[in-house]
PDB file of N, CA and C in Angstrom:
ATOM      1  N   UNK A   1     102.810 165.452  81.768  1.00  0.00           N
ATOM      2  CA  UNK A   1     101.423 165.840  81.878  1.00  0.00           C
ATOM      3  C   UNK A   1     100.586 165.216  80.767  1.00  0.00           C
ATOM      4  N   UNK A   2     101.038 165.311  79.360  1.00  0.00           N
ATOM      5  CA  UNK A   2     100.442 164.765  78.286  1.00  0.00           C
ATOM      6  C   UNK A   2     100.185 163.174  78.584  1.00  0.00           C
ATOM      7  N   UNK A   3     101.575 162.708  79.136  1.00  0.00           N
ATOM      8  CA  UNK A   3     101.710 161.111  79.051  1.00  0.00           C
ATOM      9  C   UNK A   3      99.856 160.621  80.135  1.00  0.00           C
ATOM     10  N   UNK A   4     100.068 161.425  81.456  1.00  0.00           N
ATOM     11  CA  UNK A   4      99.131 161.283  82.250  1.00  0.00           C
ATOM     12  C   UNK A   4      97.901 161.398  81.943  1.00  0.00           C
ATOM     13  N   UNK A   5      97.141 162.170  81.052  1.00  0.00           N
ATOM     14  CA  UNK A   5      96.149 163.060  81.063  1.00  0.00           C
ATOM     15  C   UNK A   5      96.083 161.523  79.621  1.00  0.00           C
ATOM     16  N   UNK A   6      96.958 161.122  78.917  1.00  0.00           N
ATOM     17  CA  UNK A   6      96.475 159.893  77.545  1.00  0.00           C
ATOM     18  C   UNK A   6      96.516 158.585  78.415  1.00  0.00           C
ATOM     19  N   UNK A   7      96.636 158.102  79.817  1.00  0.00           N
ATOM     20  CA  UNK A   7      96.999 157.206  80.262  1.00  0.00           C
ATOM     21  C   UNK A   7      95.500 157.265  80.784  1.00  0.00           C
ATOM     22  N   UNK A   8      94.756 158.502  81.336  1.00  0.00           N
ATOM     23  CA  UNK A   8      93.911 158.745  82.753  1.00  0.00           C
ATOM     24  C   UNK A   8      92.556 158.635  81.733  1.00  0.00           C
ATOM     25  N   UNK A   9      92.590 159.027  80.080  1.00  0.00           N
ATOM     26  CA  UNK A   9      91.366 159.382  79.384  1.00  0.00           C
ATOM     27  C   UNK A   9      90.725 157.942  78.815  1.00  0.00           C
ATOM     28  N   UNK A  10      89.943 157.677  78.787  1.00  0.00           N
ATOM     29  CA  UNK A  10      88.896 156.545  78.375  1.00  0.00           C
ATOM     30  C   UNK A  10      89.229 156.282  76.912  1.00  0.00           C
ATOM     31  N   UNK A  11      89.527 155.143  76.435  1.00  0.00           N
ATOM     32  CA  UNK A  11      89.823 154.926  74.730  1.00  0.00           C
ATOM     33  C   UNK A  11      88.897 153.853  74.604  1.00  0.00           C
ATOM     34  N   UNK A  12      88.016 153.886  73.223  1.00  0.00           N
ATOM     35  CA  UNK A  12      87.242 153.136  72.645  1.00  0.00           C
ATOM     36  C   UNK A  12      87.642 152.327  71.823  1.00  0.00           C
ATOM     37  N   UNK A  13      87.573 151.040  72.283  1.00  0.00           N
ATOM     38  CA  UNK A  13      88.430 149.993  71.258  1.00  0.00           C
ATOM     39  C   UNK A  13      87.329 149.116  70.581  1.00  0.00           C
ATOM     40  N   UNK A  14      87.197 149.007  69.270  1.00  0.00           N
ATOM     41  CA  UNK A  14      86.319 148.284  68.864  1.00  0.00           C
ATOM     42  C   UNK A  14      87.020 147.337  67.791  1.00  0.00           C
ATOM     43  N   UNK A  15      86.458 145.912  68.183  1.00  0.00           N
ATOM     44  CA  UNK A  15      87.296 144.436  67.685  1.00  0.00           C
ATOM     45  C   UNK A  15      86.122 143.947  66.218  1.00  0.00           C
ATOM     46  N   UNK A  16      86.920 143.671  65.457  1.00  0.00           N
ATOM     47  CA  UNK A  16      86.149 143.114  64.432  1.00  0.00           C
ATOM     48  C   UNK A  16      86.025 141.738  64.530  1.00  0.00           C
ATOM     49  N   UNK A  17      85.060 141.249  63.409  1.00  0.00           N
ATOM     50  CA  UNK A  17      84.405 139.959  64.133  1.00  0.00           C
ATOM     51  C   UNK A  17      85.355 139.002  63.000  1.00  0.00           C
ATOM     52  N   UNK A  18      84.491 137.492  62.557  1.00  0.00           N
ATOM     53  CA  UNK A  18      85.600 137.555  61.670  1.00  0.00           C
ATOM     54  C   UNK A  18      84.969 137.957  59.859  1.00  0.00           C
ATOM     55  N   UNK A  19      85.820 137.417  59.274  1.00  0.00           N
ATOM     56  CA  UNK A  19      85.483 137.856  58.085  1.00  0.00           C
ATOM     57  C   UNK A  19      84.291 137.767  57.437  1.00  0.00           C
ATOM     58  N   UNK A  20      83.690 138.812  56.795  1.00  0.00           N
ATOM     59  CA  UNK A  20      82.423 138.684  56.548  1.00  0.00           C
ATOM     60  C   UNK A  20      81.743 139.339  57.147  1.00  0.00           C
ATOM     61  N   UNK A  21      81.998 139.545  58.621  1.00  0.00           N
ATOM     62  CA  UNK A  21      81.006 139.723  59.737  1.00  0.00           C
ATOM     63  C   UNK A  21      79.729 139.244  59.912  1.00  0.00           C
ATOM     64  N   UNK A  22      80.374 137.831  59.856  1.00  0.00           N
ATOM     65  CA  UNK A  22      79.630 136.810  60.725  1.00  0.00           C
ATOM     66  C   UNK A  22      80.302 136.011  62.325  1.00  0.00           C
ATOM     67  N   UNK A  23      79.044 135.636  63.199  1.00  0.00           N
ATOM     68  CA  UNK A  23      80.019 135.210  64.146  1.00  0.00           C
ATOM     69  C   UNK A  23      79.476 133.814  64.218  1.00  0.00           C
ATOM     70  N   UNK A  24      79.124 133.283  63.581  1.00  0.00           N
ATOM     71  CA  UNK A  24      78.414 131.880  63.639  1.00  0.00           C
ATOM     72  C   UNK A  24      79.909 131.032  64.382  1.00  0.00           C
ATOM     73  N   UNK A  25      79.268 130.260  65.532  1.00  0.00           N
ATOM     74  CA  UNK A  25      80.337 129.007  65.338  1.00  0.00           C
ATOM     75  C   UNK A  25      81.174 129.675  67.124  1.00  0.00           C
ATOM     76  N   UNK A  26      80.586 130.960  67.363  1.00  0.00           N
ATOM     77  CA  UNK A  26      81.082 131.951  68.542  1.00  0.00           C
ATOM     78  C   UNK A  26      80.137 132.661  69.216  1.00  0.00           C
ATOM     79  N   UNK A  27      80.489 133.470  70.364  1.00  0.00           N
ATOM     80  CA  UNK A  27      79.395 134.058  70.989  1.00  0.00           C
ATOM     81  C   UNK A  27      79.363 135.408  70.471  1.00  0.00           C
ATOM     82  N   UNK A  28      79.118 136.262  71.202  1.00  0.00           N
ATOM     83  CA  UNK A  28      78.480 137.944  70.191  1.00  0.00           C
ATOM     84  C   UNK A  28      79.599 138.656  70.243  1.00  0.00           C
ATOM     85  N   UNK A  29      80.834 138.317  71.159  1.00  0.00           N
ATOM     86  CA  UNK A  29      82.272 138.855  71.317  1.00  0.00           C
ATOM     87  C   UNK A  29      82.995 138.202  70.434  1.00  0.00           C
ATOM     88  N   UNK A  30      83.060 137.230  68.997  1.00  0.00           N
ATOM     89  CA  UNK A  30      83.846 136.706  68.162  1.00  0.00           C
ATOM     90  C   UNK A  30      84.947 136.099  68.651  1.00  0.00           C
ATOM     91  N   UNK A  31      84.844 135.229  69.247  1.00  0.00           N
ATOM     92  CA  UNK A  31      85.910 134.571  70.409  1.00  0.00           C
ATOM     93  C   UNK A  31      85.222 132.944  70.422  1.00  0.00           C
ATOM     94  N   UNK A  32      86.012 132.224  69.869  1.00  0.00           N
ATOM     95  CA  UNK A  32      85.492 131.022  70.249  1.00  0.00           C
ATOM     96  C   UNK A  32      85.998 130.384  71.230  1.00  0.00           C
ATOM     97  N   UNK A  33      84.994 129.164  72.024  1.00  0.00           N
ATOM     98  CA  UNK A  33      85.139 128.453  73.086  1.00  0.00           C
ATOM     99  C   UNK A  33      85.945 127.685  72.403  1.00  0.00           C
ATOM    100  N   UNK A  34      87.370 127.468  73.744  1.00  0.00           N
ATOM    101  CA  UNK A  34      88.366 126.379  73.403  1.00  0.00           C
ATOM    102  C   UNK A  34      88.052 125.436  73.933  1.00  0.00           C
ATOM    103  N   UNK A  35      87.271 125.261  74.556  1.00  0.00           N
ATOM    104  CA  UNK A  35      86.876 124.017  75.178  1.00  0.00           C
ATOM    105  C   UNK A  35      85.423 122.617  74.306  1.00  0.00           C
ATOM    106  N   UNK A  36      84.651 123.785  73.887  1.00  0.00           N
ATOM    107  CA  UNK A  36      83.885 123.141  73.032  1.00  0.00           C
ATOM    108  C   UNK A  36      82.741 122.649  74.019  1.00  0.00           C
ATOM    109  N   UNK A  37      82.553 123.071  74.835  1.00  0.00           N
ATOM    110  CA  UNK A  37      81.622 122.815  76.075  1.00  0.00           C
ATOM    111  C   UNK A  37      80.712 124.288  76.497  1.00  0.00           C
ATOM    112  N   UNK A  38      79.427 124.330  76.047  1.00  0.00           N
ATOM    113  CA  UNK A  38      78.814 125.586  76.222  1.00  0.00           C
ATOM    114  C   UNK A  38      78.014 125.414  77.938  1.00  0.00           C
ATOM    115  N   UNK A  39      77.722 124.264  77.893  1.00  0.00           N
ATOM    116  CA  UNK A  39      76.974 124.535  79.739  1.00  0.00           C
ATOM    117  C   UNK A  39      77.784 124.052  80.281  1.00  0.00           C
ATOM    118  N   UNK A  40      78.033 124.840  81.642  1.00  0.00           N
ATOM    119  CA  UNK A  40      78.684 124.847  83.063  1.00  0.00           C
ATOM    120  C   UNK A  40      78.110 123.559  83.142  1.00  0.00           C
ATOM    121  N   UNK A  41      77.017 123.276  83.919  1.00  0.00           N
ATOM    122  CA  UNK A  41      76.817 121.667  84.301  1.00  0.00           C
ATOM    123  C   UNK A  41      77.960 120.668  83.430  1.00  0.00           C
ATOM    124  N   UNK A  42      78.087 120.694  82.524  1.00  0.00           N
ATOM    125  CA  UNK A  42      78.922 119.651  81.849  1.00  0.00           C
ATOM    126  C   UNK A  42      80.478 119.676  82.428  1.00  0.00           C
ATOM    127  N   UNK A  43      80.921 121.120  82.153  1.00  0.00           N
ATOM    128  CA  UNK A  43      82.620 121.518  82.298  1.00  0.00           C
ATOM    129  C   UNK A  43      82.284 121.067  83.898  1.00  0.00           C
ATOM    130  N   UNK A  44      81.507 121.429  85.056  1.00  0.00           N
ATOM    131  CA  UNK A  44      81.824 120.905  86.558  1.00  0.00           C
ATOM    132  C   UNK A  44      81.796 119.384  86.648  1.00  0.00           C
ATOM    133  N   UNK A  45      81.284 118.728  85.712  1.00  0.00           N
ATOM    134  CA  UNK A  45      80.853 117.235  85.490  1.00  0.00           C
ATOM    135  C   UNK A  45      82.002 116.444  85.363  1.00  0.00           C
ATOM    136  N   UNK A  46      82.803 116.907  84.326  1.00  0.00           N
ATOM    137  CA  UNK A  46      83.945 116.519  83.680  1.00  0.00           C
ATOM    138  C   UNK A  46      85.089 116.970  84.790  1.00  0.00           C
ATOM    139  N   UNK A  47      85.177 118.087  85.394  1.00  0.00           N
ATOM    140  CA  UNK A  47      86.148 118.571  86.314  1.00  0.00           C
ATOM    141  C   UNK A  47      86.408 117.496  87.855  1.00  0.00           C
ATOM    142  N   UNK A  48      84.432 116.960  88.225  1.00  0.00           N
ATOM    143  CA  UNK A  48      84.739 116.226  89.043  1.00  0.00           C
ATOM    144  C   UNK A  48      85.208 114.875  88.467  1.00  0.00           C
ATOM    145  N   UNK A  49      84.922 114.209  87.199  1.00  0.00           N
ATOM    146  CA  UNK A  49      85.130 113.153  87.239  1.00  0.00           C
ATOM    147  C   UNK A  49      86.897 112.706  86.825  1.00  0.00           C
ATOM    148  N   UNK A  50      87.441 114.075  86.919  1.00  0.00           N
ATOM    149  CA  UNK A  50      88.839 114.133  86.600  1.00  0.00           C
ATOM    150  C   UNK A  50      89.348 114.276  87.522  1.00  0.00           C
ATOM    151  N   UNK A  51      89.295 114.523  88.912  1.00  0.00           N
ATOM    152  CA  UNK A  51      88.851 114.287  90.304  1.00  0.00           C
ATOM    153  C   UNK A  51      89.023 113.446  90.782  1.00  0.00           C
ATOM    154  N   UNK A  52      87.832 112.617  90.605  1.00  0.00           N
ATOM    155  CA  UNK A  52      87.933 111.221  90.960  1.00  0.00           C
ATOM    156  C   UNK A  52      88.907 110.291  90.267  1.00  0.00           C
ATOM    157  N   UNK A  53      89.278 110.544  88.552  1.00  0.00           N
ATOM    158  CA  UNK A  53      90.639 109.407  88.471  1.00  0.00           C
ATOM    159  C   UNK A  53      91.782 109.981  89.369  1.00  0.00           C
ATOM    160  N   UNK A  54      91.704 111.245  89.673  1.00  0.00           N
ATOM    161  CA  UNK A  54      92.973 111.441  89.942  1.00  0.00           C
ATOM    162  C   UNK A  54      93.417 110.766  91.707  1.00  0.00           C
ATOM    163  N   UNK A  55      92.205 110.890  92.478  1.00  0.00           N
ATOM    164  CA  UNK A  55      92.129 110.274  93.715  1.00  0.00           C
ATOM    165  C   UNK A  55      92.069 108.676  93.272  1.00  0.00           C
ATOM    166  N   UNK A  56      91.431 108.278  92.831  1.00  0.00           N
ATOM    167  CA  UNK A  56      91.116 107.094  92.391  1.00  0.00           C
ATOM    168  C   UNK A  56      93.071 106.361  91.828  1.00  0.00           C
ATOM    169  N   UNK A  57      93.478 106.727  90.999  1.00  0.00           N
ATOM    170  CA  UNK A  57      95.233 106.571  90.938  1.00  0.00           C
ATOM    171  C   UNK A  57      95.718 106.645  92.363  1.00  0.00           C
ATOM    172  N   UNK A  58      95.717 107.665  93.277  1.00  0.00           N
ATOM    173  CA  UNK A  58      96.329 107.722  94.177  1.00  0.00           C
ATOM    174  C   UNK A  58      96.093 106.571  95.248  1.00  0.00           C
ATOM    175  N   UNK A  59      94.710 106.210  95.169  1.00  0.00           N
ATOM    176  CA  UNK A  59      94.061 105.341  95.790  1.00  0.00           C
ATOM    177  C   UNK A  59      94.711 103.519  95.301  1.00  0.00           C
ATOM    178  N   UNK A  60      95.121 103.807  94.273  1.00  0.00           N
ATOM    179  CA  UNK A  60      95.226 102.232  93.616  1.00  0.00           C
ATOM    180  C   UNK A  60      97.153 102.525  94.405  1.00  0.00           C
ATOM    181  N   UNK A  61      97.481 103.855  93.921  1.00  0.00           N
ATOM    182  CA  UNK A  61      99.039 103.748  94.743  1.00  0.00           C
ATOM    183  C   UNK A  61      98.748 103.191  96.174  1.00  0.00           C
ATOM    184  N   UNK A  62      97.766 103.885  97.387  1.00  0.00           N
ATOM    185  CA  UNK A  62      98.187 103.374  98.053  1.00  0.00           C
ATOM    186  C   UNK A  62      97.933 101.798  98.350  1.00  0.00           C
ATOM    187  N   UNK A  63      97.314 100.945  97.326  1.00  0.00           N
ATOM    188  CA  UNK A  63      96.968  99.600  97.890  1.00  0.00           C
ATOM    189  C   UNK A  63      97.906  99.204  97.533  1.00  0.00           C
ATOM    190  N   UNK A  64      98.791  99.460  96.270  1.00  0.00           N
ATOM    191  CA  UNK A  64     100.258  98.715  95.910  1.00  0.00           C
ATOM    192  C   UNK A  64     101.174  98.523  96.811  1.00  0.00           C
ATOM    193  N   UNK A  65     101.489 100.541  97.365  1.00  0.00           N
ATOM    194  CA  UNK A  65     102.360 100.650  98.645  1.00  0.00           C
ATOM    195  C   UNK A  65     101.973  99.585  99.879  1.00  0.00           C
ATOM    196  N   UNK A  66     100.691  99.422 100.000  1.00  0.00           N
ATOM    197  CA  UNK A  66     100.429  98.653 101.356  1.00  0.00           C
ATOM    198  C   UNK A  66     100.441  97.573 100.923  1.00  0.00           C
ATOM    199  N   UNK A  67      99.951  96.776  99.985  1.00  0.00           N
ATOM    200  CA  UNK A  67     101.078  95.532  99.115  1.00  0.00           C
ATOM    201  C   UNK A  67     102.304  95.044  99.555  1.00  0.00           C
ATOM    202  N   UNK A  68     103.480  96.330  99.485  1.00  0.00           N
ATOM    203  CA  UNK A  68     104.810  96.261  98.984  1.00  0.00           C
ATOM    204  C   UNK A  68     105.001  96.073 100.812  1.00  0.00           C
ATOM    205  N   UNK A  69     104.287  97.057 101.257  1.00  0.00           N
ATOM    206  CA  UNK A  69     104.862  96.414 103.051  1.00  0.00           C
ATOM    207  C   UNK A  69     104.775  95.468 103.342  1.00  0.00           C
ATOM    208  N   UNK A  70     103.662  94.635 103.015  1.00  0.00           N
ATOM    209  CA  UNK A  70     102.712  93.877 103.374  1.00  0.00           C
ATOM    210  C   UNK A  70     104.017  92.596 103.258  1.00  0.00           C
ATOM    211  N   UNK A  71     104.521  92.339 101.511  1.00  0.00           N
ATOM    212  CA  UNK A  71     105.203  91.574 101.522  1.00  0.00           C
ATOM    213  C   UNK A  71     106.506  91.805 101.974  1.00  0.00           C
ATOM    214  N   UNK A  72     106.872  92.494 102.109  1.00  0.00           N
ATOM    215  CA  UNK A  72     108.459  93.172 102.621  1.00  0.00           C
ATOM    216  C   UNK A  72     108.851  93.109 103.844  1.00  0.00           C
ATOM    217  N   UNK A  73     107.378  92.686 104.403  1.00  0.00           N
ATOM    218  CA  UNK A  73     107.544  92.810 105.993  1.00  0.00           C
ATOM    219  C   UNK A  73     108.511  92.074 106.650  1.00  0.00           C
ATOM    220  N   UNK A  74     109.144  91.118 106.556  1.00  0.00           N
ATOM    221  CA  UNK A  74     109.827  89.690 107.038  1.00  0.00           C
ATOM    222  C   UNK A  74     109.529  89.096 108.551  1.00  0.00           C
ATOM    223  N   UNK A  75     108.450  89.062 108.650  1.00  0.00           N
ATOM    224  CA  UNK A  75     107.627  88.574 109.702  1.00  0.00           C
ATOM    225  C   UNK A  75     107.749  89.415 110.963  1.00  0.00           C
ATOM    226  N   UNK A  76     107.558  90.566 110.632  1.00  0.00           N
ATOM    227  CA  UNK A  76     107.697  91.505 111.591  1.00  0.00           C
ATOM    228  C   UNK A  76     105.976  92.329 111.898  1.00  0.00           C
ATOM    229  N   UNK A  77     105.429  91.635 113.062  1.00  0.00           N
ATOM    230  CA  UNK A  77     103.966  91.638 113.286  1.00  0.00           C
ATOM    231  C   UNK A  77     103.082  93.283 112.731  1.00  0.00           C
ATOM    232  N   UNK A  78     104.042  94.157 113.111  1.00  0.00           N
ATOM    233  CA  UNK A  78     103.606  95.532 113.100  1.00  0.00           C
ATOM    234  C   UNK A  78     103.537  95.987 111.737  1.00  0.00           C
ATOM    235  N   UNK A  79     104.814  95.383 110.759  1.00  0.00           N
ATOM    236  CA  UNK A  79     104.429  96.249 109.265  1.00  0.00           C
ATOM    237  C   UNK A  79     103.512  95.046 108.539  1.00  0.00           C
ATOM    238  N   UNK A  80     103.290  93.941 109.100  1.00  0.00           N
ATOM    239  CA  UNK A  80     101.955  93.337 108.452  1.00  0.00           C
ATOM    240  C   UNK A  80     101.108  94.010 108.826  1.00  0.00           C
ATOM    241  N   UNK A  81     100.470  94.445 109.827  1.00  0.00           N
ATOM    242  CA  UNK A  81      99.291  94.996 110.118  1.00  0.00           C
ATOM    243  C   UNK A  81      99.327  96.553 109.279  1.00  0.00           C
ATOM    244  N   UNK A  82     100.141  96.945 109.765  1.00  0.00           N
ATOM    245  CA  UNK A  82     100.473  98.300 108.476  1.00  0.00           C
ATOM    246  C   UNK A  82     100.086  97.897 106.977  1.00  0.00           C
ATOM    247  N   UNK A  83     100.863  97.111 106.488  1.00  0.00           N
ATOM    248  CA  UNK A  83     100.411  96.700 105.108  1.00  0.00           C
ATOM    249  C   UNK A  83      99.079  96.268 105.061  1.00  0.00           C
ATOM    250  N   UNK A  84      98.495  95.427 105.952  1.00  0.00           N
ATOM    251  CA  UNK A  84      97.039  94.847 105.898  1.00  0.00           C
ATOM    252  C   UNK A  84      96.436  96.008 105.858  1.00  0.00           C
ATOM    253  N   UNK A  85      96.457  96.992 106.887  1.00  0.00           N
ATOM    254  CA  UNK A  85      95.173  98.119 106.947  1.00  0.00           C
ATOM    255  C   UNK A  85      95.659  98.948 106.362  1.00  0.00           C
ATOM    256  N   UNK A  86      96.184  99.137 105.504  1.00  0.00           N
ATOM    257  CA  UNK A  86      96.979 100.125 104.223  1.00  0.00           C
ATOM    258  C   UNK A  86      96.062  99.083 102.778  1.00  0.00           C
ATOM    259  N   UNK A  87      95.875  98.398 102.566  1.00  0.00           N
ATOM    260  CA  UNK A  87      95.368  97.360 101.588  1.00  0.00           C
ATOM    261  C   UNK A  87      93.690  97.229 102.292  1.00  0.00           C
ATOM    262  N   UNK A  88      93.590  97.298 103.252  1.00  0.00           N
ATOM    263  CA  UNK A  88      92.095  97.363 103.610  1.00  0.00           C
ATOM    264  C   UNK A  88      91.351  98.762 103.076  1.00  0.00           C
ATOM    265  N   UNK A  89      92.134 100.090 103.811  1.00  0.00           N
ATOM    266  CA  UNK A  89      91.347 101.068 103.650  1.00  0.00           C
ATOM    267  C   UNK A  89      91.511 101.806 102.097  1.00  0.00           C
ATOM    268  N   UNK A  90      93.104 101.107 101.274  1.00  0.00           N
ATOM    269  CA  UNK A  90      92.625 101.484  99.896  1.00  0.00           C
ATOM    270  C   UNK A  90      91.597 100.653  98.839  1.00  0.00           C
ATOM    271  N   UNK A  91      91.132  99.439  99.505  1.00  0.00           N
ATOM    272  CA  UNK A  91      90.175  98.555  98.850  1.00  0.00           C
ATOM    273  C   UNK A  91      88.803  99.535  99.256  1.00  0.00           C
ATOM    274  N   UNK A  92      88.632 100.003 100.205  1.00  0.00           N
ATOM    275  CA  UNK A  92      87.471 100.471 100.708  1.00  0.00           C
ATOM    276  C   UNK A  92      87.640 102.305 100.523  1.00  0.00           C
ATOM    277  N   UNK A  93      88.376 102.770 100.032  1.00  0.00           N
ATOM    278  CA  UNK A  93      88.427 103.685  99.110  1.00  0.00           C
ATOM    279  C   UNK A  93      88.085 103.797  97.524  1.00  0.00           C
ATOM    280  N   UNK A  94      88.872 102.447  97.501  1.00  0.00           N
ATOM    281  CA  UNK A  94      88.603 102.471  95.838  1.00  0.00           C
ATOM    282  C   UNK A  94      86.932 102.041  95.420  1.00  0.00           C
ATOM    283  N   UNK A  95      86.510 101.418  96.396  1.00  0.00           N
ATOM    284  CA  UNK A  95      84.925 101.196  96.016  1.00  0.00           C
ATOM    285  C   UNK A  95      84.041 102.714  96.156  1.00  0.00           C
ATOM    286  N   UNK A  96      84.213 103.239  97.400  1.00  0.00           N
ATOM    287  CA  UNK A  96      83.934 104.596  97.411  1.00  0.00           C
ATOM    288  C   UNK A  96      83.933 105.685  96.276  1.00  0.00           C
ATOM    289  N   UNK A  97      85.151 105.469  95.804  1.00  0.00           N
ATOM    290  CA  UNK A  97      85.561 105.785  94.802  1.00  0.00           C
ATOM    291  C   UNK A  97      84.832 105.942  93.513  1.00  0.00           C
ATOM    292  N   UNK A  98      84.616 104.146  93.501  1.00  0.00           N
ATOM    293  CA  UNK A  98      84.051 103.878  92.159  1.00  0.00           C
ATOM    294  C   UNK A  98      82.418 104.241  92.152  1.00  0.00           C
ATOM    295  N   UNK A  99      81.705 103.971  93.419  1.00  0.00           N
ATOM    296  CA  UNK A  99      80.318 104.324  93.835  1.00  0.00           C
ATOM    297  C   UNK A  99      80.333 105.733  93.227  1.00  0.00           C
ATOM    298  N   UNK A 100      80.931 106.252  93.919  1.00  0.00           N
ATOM    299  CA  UNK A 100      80.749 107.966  93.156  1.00  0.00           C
ATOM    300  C   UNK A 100      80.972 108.352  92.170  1.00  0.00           C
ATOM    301  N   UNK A 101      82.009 107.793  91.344  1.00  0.00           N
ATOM    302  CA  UNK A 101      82.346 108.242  90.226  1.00  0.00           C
ATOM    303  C   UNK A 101      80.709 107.761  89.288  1.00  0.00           C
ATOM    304  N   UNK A 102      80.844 106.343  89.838  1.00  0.00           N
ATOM    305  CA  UNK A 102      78.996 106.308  88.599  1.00  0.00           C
ATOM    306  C   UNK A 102      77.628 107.219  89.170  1.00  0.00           C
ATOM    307  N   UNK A 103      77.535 107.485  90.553  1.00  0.00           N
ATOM    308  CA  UNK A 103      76.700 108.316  90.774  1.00  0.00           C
ATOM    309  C   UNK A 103      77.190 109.661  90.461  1.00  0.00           C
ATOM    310  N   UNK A 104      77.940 110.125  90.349  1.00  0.00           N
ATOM    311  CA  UNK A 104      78.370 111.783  89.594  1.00  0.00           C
ATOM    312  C   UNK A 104      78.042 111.215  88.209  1.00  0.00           C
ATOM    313  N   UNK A 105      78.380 110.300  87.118  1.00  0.00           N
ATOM    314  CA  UNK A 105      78.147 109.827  85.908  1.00  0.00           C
ATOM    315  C   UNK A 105      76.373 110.258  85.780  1.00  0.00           C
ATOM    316  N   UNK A 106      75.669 109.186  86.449  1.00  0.00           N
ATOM    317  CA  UNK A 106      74.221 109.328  86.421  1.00  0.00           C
ATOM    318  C   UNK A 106      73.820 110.512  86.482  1.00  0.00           C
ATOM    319  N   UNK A 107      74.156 111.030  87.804  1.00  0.00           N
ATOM    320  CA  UNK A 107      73.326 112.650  87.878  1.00  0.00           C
ATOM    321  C   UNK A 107      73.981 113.346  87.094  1.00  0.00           C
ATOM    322  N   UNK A 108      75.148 113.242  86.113  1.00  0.00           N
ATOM    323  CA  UNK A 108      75.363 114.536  85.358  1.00  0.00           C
ATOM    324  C   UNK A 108      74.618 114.105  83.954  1.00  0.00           C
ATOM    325  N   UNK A 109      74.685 112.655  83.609  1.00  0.00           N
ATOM    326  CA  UNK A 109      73.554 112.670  82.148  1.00  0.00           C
ATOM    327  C   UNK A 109      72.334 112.419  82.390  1.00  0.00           C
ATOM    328  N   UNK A 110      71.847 112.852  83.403  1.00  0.00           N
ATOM    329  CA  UNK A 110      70.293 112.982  84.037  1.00  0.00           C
ATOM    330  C   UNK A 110      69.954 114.635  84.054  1.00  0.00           C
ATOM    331  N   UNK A 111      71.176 115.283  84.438  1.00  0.00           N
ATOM    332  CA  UNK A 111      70.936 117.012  84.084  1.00  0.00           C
ATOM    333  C   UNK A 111      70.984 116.966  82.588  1.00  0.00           C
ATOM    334  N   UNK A 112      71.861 116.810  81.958  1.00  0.00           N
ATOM    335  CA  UNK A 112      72.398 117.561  80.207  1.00  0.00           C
ATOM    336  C   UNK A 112      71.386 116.843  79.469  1.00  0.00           C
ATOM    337  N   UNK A 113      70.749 115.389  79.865  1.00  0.00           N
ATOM    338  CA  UNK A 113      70.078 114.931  78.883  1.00  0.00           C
ATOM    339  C   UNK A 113      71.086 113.809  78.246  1.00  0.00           C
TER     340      UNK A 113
END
């Protein structure tokens, strides 16, 4: 009953700030940002453009892979064309790619300044 009734009752916890009691350098909860990034616009900025290398890598894999058919093929009509339009649509990804990555660039140091 005791255990229940100290589990069920409201406790007031109050955190000290740091020494001195100052919080300079933190917000009004004495907790600093690990990131070092105070506006959202920036952290979504950075999130997409980490995004895009990461598609952008995958994108350069697949032009290698369609490369590697391409030459591997031994004159076999079907995995040339495989390799060709495997090397076409990651060339025309990777420009896509790159288009956006500088237009996300622009419009995010056109918001922050």
């Amino acid at each position: 009953m005791v255990l229940a009734f100290s589990l069920l009752m409201p406790t007031l916890v109050l955190a000290d700030t740091e020494a001195g009691g100052s919080t300079s350098g933190s917000d009004a909860t004495g907790i600093k940002n690990p990131i070092g990034i105070d506006d959202p616009r920036e952290v979504i900025g950075n999130i997409i453009k980490a995004l895009l290398g990461i598609v952008g890598s995958l994108a350069l894999g697949v032009f290698i892979l369609g490369g590697f058919y391409w030459v591997t093929s031994a004159g076999s009509e079907e995995k040339v064309k495989k390799g060709k339009d495997m090397v076409m649509w990651a060339s025309l990804g990777l420009a896509v790619i790159f288009a956006s990555y500088a237009l996300v660039t622009f419009v995010i140091s056109a918001i922050t300044g």
